[in-house]
Each structure stands twice: as C-alpha cells, then as structure tokens.
C-alpha atoms as a PDB file:
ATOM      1  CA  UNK A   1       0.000   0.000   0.000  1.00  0.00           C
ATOM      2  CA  UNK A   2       2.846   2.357   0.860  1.00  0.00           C
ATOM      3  CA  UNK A   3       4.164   1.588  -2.381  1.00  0.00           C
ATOM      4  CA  UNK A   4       1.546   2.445  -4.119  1.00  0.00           C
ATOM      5  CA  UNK A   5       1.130   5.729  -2.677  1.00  0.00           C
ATOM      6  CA  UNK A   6       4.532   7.161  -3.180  1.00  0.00           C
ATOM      7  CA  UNK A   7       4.057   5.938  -6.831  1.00  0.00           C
ATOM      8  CA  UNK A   8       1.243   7.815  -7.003  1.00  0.00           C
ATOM      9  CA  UNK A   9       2.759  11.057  -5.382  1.00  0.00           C
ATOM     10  CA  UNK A  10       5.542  10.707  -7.861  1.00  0.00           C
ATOM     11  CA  UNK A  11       3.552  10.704 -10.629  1.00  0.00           C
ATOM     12  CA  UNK A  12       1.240  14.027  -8.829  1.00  0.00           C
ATOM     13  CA  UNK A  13       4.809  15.582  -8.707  1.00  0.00           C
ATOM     14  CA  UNK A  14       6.053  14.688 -12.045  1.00  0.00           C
ATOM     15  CA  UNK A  15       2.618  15.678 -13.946  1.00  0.00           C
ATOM     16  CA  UNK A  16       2.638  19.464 -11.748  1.00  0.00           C
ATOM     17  CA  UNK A  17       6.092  20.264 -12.857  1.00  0.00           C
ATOM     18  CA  UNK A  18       5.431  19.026 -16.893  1.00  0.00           C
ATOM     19  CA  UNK A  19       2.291  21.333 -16.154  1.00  0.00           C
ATOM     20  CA  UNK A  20       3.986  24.062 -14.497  1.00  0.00           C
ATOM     21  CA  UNK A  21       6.441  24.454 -17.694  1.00  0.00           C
ATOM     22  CA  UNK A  22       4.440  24.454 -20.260  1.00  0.00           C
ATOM     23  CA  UNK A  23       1.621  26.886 -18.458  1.00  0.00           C
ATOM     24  CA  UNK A  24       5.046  28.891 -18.838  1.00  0.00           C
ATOM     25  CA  UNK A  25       5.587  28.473 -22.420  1.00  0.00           C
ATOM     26  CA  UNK A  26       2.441  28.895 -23.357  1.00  0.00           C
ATOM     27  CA  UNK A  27       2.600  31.961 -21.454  1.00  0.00           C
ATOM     28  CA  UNK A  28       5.586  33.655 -24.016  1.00  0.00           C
ATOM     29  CA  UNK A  29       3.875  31.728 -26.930  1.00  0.00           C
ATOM     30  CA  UNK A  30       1.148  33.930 -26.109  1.00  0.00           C
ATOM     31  CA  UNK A  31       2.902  37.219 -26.145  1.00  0.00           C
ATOM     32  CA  UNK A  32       4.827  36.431 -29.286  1.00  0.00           C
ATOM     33  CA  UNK A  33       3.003  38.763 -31.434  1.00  0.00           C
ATOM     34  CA  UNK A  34       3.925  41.513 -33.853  1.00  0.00           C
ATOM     35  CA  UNK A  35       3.571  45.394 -32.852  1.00  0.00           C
ATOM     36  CA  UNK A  36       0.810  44.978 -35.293  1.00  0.00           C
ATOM     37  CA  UNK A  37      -1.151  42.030 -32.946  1.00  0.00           C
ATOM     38  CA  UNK A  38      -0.828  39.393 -35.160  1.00  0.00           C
ATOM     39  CA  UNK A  39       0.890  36.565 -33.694  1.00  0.00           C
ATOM     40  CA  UNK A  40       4.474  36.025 -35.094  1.00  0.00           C
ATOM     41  CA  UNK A  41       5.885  32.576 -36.940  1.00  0.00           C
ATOM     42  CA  UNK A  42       9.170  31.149 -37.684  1.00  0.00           C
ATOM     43  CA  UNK A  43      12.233  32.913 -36.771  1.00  0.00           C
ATOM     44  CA  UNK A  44      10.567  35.879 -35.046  1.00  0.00           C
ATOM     45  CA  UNK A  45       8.389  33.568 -33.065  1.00  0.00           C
ATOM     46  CA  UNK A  46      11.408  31.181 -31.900  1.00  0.00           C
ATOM     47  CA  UNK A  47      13.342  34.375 -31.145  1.00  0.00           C
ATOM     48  CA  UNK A  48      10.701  35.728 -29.276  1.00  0.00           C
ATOM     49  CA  UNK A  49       9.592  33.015 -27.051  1.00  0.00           C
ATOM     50  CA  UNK A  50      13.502  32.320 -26.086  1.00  0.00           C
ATOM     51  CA  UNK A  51      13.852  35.881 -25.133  1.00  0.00           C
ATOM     52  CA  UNK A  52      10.504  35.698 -22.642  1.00  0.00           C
ATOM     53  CA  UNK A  53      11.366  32.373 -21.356  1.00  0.00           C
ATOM     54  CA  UNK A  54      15.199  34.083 -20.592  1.00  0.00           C
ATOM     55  CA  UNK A  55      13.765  37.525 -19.068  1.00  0.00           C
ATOM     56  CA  UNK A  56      11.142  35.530 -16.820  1.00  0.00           C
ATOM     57  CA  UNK A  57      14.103  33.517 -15.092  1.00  0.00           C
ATOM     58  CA  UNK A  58      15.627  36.804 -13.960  1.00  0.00           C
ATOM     59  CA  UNK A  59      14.315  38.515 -11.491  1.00  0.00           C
ATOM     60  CA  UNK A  60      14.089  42.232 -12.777  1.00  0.00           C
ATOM     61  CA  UNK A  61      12.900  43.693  -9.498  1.00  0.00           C
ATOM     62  CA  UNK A  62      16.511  42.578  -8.180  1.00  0.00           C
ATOM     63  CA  UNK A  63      18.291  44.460 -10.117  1.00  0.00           C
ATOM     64  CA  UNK A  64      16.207  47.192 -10.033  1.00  0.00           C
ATOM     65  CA  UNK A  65      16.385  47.302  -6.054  1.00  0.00           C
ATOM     66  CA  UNK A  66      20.254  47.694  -6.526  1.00  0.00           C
ATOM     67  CA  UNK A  67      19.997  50.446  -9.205  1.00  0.00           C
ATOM     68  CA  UNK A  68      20.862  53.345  -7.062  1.00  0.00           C
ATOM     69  CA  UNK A  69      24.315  55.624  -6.437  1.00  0.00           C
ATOM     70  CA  UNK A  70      27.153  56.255  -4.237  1.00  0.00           C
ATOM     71  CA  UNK A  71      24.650  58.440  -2.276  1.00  0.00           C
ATOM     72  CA  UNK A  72      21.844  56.115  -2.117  1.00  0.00           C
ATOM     73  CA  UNK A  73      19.730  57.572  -5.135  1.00  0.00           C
ATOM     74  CA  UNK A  74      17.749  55.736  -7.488  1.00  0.00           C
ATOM     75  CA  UNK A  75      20.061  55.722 -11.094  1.00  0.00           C
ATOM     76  CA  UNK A  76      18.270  56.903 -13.767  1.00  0.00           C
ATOM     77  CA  UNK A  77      18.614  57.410 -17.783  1.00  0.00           C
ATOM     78  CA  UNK A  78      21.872  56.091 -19.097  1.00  0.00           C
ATOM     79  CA  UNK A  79      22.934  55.234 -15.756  1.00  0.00           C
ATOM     80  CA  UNK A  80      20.380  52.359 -15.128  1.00  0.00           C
ATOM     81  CA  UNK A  81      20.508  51.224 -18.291  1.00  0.00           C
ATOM     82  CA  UNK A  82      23.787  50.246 -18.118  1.00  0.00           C
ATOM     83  CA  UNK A  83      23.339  49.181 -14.615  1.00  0.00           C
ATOM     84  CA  UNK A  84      20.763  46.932 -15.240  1.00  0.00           C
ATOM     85  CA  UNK A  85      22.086  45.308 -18.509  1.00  0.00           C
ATOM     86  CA  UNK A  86      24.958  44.370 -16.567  1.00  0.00           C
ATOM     87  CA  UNK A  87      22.668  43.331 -13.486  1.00  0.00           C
ATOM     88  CA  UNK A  88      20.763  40.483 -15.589  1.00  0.00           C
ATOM     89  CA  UNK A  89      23.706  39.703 -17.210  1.00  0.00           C
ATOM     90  CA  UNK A  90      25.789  38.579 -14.222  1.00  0.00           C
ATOM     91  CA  UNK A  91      22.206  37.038 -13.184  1.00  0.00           C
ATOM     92  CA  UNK A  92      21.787  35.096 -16.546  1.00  0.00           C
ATOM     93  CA  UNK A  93      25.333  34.051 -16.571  1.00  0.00           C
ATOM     94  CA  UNK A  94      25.580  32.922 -12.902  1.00  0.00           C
ATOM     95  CA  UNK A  95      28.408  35.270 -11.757  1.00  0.00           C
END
C-alpha cells in the first residue's frame, strides 16, 4: 500500500512540474506577437519566445532594487541602463 502511494505522489509531482512548464511556455507563446497584434511565426516567433522564457528567469525587481548611487539615489537614464544590462547579465550568466 505504501508503495503504491509514493508511486502515485511521484507521478502528482512529475505531472505538476510538466504542467507548471508548459503553463510557462504557453505563457511567451502567447505574447509572441507583432507590434501589429498578429501573432508572429518562424524565426521571429522562436526568437521571441527564447527571449521571454530568458527575461522571466531573472528577477528584474533585483536588479532594479540595486539600481541606485554612491549616495543612495535611485540611477536613472543612461545610468540604469547600463546598470541593469549588466545586473541580468551577471544574473543570466551565474556570476
């Protein structure tokens, strides 16, 4: 009986995570479209969808939180562009 149970758990487990990752790609398939509204295909789509699926392991909010000076104030323009390129970056690459 105990056997059957974990079995069962494993499989609960197993099914929520498969479920859990494509409710996320369907998520960026979703916002793939053009500036037009028309969903995008080939290439552009592929592109698109890797680019979601890349900015929605980074937290943004973290580097954002860290944007600020030597004086404690929030970067801005140029400034937190840079910043925050370089945030996700180090994020994305594990540094």
């Amino acid at each position: 009986m105990a056997r059957i149970l974990k079995l069962t758990l494993a499989s609960l487990f197993a099914a929520s995570l498969m479920f859990s990752q494509a409710h996320a790609a369907s998520d960026c398939e979703a916002k793939a479209v053009s500036k037009d509204g028309k969903p995008l295909a080939g290439a552009a789509k592929a592109a698109s969808i890797k680019k979601c699926e890349a900015e929605s392991k980074v937290p943004a909010s973290a580097c954002a939180e860290k944007a600020v000076d030597k004086n404690g104030k929030a970067l801005a323009g140029a400034a937190k562009n840079a910043f925050m390129k370089k945030c996700e970056a180090d994020a994305k690459g594990g540094k």
